[in-house]
Protein backbone atom coordinates (compact mmCIF):
# COMPACT_ATOMS: atom_id res chain seq x y z
CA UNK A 1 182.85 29.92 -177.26
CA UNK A 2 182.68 26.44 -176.03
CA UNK A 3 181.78 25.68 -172.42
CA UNK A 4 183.77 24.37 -170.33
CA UNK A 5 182.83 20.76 -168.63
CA UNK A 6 180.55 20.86 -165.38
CA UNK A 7 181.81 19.25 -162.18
CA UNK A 8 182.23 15.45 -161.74
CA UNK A 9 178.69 13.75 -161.58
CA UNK A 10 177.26 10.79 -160.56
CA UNK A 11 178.08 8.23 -163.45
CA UNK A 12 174.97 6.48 -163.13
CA UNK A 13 173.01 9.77 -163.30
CA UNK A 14 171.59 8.87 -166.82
CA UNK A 15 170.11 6.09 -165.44
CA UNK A 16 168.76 7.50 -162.55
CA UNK A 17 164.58 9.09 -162.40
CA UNK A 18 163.42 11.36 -159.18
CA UNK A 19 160.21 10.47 -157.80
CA UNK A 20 159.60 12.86 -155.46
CA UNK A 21 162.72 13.16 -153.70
CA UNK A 22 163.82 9.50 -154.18
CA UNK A 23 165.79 8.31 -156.78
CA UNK A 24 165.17 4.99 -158.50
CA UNK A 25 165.48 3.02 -161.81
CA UNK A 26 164.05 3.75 -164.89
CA UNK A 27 162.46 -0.09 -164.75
CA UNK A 28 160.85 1.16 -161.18
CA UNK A 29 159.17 4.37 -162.98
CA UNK A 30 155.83 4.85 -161.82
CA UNK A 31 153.07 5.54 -164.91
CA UNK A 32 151.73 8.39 -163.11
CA UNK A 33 153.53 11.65 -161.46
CA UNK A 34 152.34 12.51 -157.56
CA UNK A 35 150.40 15.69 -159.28
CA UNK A 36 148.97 13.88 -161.86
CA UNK A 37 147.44 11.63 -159.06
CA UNK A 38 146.05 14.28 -156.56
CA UNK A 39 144.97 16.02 -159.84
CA UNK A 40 143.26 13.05 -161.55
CA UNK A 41 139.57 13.72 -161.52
CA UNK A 42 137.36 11.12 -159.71
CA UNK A 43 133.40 10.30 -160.45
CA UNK A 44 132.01 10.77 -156.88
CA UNK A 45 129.11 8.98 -157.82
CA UNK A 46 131.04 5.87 -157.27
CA UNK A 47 130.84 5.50 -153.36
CA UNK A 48 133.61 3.12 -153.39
CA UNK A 49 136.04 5.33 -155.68
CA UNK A 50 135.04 8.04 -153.84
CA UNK A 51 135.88 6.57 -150.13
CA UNK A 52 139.10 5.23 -151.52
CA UNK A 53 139.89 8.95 -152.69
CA UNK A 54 138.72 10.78 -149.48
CA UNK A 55 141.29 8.22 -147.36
CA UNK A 56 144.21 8.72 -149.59
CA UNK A 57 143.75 12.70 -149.73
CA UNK A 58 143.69 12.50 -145.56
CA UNK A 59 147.45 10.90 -145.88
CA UNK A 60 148.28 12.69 -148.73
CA UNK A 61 147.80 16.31 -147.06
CA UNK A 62 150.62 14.39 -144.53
CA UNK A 63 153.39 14.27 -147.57
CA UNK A 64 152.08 17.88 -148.75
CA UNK A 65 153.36 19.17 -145.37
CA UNK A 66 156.59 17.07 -145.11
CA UNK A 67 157.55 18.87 -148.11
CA UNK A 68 156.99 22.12 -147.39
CA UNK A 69 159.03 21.65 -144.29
CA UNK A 70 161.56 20.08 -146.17
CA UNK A 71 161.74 22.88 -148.65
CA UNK A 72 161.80 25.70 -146.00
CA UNK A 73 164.44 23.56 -144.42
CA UNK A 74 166.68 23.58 -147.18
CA UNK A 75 166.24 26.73 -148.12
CA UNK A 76 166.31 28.50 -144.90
CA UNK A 77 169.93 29.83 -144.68
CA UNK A 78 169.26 31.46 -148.60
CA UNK A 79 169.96 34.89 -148.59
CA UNK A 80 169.53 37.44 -151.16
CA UNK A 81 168.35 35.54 -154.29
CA UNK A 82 167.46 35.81 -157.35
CA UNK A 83 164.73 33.27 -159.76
CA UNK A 84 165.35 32.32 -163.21
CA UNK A 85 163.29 31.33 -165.60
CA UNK A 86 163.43 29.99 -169.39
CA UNK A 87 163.66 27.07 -171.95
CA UNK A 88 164.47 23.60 -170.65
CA UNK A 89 165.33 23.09 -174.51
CA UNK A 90 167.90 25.49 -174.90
CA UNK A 91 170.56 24.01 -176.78
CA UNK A 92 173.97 24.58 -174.68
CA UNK A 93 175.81 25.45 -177.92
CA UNK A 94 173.20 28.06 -178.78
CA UNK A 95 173.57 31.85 -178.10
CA UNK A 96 170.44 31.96 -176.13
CA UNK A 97 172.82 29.80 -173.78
CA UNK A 98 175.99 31.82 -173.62
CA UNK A 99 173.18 34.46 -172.32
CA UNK A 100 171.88 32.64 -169.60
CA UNK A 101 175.98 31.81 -168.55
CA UNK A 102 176.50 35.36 -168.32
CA UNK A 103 173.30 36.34 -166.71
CA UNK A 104 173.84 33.72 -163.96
CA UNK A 105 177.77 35.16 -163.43
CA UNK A 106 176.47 38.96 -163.17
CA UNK A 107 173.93 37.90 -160.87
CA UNK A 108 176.40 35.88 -158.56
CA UNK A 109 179.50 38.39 -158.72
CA UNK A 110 176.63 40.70 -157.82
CA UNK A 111 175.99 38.86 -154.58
CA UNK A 112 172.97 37.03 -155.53
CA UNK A 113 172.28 33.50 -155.18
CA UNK A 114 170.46 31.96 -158.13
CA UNK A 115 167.80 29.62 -158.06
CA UNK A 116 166.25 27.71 -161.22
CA UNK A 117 164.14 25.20 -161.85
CA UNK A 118 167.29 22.91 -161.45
CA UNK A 119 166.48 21.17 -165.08
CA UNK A 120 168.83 21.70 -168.67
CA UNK A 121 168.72 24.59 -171.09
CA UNK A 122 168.58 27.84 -169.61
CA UNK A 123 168.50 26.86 -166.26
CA UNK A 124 171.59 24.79 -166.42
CA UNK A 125 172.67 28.04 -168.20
CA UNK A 126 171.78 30.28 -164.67
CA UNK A 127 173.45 28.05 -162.59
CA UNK A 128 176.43 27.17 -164.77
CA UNK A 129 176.82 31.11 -164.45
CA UNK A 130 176.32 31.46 -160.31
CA UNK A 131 178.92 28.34 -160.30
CA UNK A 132 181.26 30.09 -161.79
CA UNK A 133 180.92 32.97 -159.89
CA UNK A 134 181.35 31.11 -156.83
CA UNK A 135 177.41 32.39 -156.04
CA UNK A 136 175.42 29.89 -154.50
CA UNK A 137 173.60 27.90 -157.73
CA UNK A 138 170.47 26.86 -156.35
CA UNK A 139 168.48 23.96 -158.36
CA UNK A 140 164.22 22.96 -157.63
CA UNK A 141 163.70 20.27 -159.84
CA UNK A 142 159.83 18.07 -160.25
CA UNK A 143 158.73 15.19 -160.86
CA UNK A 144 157.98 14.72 -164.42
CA UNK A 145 156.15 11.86 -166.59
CA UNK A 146 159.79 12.16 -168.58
CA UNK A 147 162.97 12.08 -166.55
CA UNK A 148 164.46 15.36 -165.97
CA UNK A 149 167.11 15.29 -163.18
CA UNK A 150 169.20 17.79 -161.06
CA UNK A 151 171.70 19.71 -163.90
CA UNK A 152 175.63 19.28 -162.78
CA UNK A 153 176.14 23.18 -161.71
CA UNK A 154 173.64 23.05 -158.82
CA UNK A 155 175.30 23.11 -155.31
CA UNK A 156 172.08 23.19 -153.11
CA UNK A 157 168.78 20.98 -154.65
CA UNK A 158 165.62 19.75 -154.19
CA UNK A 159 163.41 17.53 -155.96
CA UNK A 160 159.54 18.18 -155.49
CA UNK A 161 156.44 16.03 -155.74
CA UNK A 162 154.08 18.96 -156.52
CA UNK A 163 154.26 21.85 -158.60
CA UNK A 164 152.63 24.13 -156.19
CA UNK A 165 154.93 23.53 -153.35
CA UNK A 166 157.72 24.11 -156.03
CA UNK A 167 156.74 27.00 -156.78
CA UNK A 168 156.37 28.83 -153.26
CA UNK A 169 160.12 28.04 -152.75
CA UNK A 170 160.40 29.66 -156.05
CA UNK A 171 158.64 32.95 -154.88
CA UNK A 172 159.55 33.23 -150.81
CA UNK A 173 163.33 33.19 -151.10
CA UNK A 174 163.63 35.20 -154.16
CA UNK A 175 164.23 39.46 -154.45
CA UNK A 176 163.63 39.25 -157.90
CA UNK A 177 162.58 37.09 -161.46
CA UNK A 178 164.62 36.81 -164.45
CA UNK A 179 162.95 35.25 -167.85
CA UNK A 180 165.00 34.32 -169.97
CA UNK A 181 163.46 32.95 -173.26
CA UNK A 182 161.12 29.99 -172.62
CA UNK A 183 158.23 28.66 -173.68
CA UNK A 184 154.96 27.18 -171.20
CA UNK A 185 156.97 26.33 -168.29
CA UNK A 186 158.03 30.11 -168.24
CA UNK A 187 155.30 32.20 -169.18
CA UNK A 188 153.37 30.04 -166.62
CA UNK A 189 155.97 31.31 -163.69
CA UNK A 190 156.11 34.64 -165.31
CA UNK A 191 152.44 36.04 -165.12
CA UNK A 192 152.05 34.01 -161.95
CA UNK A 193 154.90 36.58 -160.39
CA UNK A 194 152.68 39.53 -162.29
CA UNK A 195 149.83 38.52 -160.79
CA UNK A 196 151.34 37.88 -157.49
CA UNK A 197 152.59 40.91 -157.18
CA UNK A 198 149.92 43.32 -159.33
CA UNK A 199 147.55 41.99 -156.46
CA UNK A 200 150.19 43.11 -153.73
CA UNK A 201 150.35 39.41 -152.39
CA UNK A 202 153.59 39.66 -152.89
CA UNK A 203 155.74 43.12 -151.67
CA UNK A 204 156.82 44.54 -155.00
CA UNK A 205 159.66 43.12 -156.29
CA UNK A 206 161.63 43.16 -160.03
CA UNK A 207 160.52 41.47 -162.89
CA UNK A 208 163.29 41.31 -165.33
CA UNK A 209 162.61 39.63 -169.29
CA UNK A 210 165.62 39.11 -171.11
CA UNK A 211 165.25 39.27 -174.42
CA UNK A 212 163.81 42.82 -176.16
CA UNK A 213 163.64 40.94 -179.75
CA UNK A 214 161.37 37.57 -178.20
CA UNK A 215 159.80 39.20 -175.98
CA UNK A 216 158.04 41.96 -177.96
CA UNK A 217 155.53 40.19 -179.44
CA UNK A 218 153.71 38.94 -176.42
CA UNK A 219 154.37 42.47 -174.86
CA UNK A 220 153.06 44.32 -177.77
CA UNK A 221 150.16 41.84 -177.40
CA UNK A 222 149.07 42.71 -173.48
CA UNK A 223 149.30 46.15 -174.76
CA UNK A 224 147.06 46.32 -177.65
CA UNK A 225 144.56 44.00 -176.51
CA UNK A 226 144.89 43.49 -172.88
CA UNK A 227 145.43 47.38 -172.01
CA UNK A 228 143.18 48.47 -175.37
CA UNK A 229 140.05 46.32 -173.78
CA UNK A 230 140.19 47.26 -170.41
CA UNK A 231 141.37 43.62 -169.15
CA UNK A 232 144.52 45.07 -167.25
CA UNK A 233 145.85 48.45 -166.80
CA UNK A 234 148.38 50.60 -168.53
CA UNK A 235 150.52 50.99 -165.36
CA UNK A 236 150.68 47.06 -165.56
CA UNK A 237 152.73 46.79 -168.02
CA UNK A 238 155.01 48.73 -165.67
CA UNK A 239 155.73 46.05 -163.47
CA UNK A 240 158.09 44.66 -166.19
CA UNK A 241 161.64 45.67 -166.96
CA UNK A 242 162.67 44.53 -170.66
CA UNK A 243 166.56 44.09 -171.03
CA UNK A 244 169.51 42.58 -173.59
CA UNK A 245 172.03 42.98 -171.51
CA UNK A 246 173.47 41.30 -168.17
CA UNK A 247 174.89 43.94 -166.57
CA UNK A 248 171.05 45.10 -167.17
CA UNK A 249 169.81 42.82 -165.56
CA UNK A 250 171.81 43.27 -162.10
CA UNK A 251 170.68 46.89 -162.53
CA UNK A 252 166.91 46.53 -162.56
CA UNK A 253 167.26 43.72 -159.68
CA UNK A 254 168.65 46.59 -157.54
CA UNK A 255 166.67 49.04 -158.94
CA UNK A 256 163.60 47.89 -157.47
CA UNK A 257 164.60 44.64 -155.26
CA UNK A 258 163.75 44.69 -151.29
CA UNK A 259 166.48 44.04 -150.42
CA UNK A 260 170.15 43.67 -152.07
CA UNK A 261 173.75 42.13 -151.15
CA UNK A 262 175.05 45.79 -150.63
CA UNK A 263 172.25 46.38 -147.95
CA UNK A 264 173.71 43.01 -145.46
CA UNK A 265 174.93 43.18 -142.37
CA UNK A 266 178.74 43.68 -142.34
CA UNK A 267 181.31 42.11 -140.04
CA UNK A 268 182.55 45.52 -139.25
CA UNK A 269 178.95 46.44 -138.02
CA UNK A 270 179.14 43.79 -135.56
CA UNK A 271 176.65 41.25 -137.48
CA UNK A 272 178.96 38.21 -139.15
CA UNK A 273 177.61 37.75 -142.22
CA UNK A 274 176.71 34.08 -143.82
């Protein structure tokens, strides 16, 4: 089935690169990202190096902040909402896409907004969906050494400087975490939401992978070496919810989410809703 063509967009979007939250030229691109440069390691033994670092970490904690505020700005009015994850190289003629599309729609006809990392492949996928739905489609791009802007389905983004910061936003409006098929990028948000909420920082909330075919492997894995070794427990592995289906999906994101579209405040019980 073909897809049909995302809303108007900026014709000189191709063009464009997001530093941060500021869009410029591929001529002004800057040979470093933000993270790479708070990240980049720094000999202390060179006084001078060192000094220079210590000064621009003092204003640097400054743009930290503004971001989070930013972020918890934008986001603020975000209601019940779920995260999903999976392959920025997921080819939108692919069936692995037509999945993500329909994951995204049962989500949003469910009443949940959906938030991605904002990028192509199966996030444009999630938020073609929640477009579609009329759902709120939710996009959190980053800076990246490679130009990777906002996809044309997201209504409400954000383009972030630092992974770290990303990711919060990622974690504090959602109910619930969909993975879709991915590679790095998504296993890396995956067992970060594991371990977030195996350790209870996190109230318990759904972990959904889509995909019982690619996803085997890796859980067969945890389970006869992870589990078999002592390095997690058995009851881990419970924290996941394996699914093939959309309609799945929507079902183990109420099973287990804190809170649901069906549990807001109606008009009739005096609260207007959003």
């Amino acid at each position: 089935m073909s897809n049909p063509e995302p809303p108007t967009n900026d014709p000189e979007a191709d063009d464009a690169l997001y530093i941060g939250p500021i869009r410029v030229r591929p001529q002004q691109r800057l040979g470093k990202t933000t993270d790479r440069r708070l990240l980049e390691w720094v000999d202390p033994r060179d006084a001078e190096r060192r000094a220079e670092r210590t000064m621009r970490d003092s204003w640097r904690v400054l743009r930290i902040q503004s971001e989070f505020v930013a972020g918890f700005d934008a986001m603020s009015e975000v209601a019940e909402a779920v995260t999903v994850f999976g392959s920025a190289r997921m080819k939108p003629d692919s069936p692995e896409y037509a999945l993500g599309v329909e994951v995204g729609r049962a989500l949003g006809e469910a009443g949940y907004a959906v938030i991605t990392g904002g990028g192509p492949g199966a996030m444009q996928a999630a938020n073609q969906g929640a477009h579609q739905a009329g759902a709120q489609s939710i996009g959190l791009n980053i800076e990246l050494p490679f130009e990777q802007t906002l996809n044309p389905w997201v209504d409400l983004g954000m383009n972030f400087r630092y992974f770290f910061v990303r990711k919060t936003m990622f974690v504090k409006y959602a109910v619930g975490f969909v993975c879709l098929p991915g590679g790095l990028g998504t296993l890396d948000e995956l067992f970060e939401a594991l371990t977030l909420v195996q350790t209870k920082k996190v109230v318990r909330f759904p972990i959904v992978l889509v995909g019982t075919e690619f996803w085997a492997g890796l859980l067969d894995w945890m389970r006869d070496v992870l589990v078999a070794r002592g390095m997690i427990a058995a009851g881990d592995l419970d924290l996941l919810t394996v699914v093939d289906e959309p309609e799945d999906v929507v079902a183990a994101i109420h099973a287990t989410a804190v809170a649901r579209p069906s549990d807001r405040p109606s008009a009739a019980d005096g609260t207007m809703t959003r």
